[in-house]
N, C-alpha and C. Protein backbone atom coordinates (compact mmCIF):
# COMPACT_ATOMS: atom_id res chain seq x y z
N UNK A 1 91.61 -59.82 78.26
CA UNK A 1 92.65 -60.32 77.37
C UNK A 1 92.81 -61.81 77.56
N UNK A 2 93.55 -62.80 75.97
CA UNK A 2 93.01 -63.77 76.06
C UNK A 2 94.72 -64.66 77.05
N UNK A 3 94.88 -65.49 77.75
CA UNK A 3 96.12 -65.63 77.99
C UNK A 3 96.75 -67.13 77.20
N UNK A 4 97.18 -66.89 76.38
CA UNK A 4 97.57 -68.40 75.48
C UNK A 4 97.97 -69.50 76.44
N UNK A 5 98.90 -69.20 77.31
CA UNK A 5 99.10 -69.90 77.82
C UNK A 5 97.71 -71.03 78.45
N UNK A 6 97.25 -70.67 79.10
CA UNK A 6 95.73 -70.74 79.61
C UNK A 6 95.12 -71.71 78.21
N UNK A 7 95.23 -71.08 77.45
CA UNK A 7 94.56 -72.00 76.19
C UNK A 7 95.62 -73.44 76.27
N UNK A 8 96.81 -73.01 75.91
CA UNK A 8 97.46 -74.24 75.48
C UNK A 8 97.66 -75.55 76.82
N UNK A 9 97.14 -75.13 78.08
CA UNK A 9 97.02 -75.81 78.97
C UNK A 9 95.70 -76.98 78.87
N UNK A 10 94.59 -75.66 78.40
CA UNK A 10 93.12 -76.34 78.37
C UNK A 10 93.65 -76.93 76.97
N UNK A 11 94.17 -77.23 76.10
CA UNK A 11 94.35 -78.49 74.79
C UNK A 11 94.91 -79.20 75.39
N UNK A 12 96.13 -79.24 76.50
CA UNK A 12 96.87 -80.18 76.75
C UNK A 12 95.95 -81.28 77.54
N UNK A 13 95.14 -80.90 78.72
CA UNK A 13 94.27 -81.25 79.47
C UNK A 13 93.32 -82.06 78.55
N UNK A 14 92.87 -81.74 77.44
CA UNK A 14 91.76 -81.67 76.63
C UNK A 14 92.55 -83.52 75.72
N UNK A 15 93.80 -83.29 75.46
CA UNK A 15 94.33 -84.62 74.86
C UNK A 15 94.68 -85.67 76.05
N UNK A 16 94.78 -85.04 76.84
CA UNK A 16 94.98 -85.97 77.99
C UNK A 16 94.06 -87.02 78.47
N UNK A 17 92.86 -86.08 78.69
CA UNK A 17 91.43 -86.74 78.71
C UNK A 17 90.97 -87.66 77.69
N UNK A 18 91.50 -87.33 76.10
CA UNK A 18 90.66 -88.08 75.73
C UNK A 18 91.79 -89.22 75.10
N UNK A 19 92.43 -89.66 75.70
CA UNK A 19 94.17 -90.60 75.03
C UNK A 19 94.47 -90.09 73.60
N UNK A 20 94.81 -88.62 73.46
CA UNK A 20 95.31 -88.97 71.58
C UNK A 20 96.32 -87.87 72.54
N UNK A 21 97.53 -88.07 71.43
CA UNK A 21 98.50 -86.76 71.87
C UNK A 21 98.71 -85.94 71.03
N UNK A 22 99.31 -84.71 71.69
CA UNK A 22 99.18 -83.79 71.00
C UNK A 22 99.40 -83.68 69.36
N UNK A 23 100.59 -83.77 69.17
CA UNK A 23 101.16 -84.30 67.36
C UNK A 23 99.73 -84.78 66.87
N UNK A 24 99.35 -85.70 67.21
CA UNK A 24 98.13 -85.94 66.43
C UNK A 24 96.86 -85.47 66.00
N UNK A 25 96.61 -84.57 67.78
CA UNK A 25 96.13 -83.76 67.18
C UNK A 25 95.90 -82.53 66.41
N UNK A 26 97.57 -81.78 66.89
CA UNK A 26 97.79 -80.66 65.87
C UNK A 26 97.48 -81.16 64.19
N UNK A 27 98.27 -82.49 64.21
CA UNK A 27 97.86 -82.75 62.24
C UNK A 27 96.52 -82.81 62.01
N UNK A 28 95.80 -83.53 62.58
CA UNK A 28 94.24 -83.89 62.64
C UNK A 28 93.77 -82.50 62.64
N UNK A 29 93.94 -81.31 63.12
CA UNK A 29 93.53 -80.14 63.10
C UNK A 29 94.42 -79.12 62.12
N UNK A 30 95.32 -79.45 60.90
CA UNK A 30 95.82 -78.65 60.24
C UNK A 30 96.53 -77.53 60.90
N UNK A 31 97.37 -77.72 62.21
CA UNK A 31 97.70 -76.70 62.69
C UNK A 31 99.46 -77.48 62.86
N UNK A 32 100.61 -76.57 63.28
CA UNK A 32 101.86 -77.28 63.03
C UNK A 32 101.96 -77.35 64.50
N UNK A 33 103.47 -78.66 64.59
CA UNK A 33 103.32 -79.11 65.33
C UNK A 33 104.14 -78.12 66.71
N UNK A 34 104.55 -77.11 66.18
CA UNK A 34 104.84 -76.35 67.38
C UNK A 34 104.13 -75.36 67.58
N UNK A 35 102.60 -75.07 67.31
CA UNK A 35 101.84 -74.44 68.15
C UNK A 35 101.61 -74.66 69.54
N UNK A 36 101.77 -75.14 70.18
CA UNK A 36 101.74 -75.23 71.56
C UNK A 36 102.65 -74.73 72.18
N UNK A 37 103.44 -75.20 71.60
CA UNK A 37 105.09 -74.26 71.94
C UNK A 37 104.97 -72.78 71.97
N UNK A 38 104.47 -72.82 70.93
CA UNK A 38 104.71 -71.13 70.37
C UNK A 38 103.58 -70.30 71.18
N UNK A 39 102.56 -70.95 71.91
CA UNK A 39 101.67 -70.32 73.07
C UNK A 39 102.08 -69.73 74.13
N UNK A 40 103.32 -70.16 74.34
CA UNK A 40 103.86 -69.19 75.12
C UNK A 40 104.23 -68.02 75.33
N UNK A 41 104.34 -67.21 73.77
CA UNK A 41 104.82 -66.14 73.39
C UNK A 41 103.30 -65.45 72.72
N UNK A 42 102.34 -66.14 72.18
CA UNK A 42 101.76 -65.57 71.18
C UNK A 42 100.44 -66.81 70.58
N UNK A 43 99.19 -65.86 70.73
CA UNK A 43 97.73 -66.68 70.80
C UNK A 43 98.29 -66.74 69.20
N UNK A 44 97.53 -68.64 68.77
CA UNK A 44 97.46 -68.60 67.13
C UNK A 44 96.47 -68.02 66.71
N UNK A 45 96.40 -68.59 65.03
CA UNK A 45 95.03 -67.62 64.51
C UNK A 45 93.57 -68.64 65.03
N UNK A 46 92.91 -67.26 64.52
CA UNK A 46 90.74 -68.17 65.34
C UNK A 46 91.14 -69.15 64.21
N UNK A 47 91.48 -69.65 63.18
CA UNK A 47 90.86 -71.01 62.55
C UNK A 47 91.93 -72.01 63.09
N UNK A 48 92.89 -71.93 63.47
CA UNK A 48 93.48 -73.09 63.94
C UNK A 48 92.64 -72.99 65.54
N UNK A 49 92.30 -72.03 66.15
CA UNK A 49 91.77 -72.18 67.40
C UNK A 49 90.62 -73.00 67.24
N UNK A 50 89.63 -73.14 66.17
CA UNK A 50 88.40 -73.14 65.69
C UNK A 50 88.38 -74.48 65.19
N UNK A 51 89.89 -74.93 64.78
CA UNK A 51 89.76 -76.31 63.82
C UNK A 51 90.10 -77.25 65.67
N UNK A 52 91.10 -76.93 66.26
CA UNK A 52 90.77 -77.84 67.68
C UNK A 52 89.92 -77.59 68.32
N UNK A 53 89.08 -76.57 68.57
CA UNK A 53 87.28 -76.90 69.44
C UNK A 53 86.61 -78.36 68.65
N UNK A 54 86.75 -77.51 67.43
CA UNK A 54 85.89 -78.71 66.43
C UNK A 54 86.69 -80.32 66.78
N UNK A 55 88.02 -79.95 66.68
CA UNK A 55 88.49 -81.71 66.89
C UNK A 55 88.01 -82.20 68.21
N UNK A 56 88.23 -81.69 69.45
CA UNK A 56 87.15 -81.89 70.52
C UNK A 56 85.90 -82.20 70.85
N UNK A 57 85.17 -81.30 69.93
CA UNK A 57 83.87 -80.98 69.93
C UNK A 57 83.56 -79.95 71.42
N UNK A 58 84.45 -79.20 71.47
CA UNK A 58 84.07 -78.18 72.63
C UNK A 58 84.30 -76.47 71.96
N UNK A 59 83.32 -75.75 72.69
CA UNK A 59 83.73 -74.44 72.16
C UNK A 59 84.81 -73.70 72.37
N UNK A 60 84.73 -72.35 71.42
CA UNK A 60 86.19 -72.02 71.41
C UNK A 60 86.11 -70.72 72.71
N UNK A 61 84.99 -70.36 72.93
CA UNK A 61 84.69 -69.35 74.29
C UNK A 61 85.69 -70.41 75.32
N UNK A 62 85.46 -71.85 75.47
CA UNK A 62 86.29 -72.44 76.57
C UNK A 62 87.64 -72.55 76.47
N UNK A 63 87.68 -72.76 74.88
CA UNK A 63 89.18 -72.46 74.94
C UNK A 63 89.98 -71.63 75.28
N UNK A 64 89.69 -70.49 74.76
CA UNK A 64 90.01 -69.30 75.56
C UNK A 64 90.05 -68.75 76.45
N UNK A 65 89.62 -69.84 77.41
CA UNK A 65 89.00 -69.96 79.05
C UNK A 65 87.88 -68.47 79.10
N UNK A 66 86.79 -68.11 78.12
CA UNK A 66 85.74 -67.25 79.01
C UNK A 66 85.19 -67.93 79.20
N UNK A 67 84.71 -69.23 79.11
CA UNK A 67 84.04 -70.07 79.82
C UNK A 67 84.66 -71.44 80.34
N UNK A 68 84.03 -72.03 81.79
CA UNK A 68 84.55 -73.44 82.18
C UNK A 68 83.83 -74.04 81.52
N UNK A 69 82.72 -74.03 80.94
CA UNK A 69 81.92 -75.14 80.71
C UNK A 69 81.88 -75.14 78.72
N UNK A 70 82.68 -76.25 78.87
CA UNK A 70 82.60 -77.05 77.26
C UNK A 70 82.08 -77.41 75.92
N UNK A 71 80.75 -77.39 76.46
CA UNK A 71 79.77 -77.11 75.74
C UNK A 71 79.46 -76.17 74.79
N UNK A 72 79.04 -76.49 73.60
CA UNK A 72 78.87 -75.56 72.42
C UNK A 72 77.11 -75.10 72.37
N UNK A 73 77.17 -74.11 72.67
CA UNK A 73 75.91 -73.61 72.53
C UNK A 73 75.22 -73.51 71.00
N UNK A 74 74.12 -74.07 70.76
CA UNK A 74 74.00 -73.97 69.26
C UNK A 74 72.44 -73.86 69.54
């Protein structure tokens, strides 16, 4: 099972690293701005999960922490 929390840590980590903050990137990814919030209670849907890998450029297996490693296998 997937633990949101766990996800919304690896985005936070993920904006941290790269200087944009979050707000920006929720809009930049069509997702609102209290999804992160709302991770606490409840995973969002795969295309908002799917639209921040893509804003990253990391996969969404990492997001979900089944994998550490970032990388998009293609």
């Amino acid at each position: 099972m997937y633990n949101p929390q766990e996800t919304a840590e690896r985005i936070r980590v993920l904006c941290s690293a790269n200087n944009v903050s979050e707000n920006k990137m929720l809009q930049a990814s069509d997702a609102g701005v209290r999804t992160l919030q709302n991770m606490k209670t409840s995973m969002p849907s795969c295309d908002k999960i799917a639209k921040i890998a893509d804003y990253f450029n990391v996969s969404v297996d990492y997001l979900l922490g089944r994998t550490d490693n970032p990388e998009i296998n293609r």
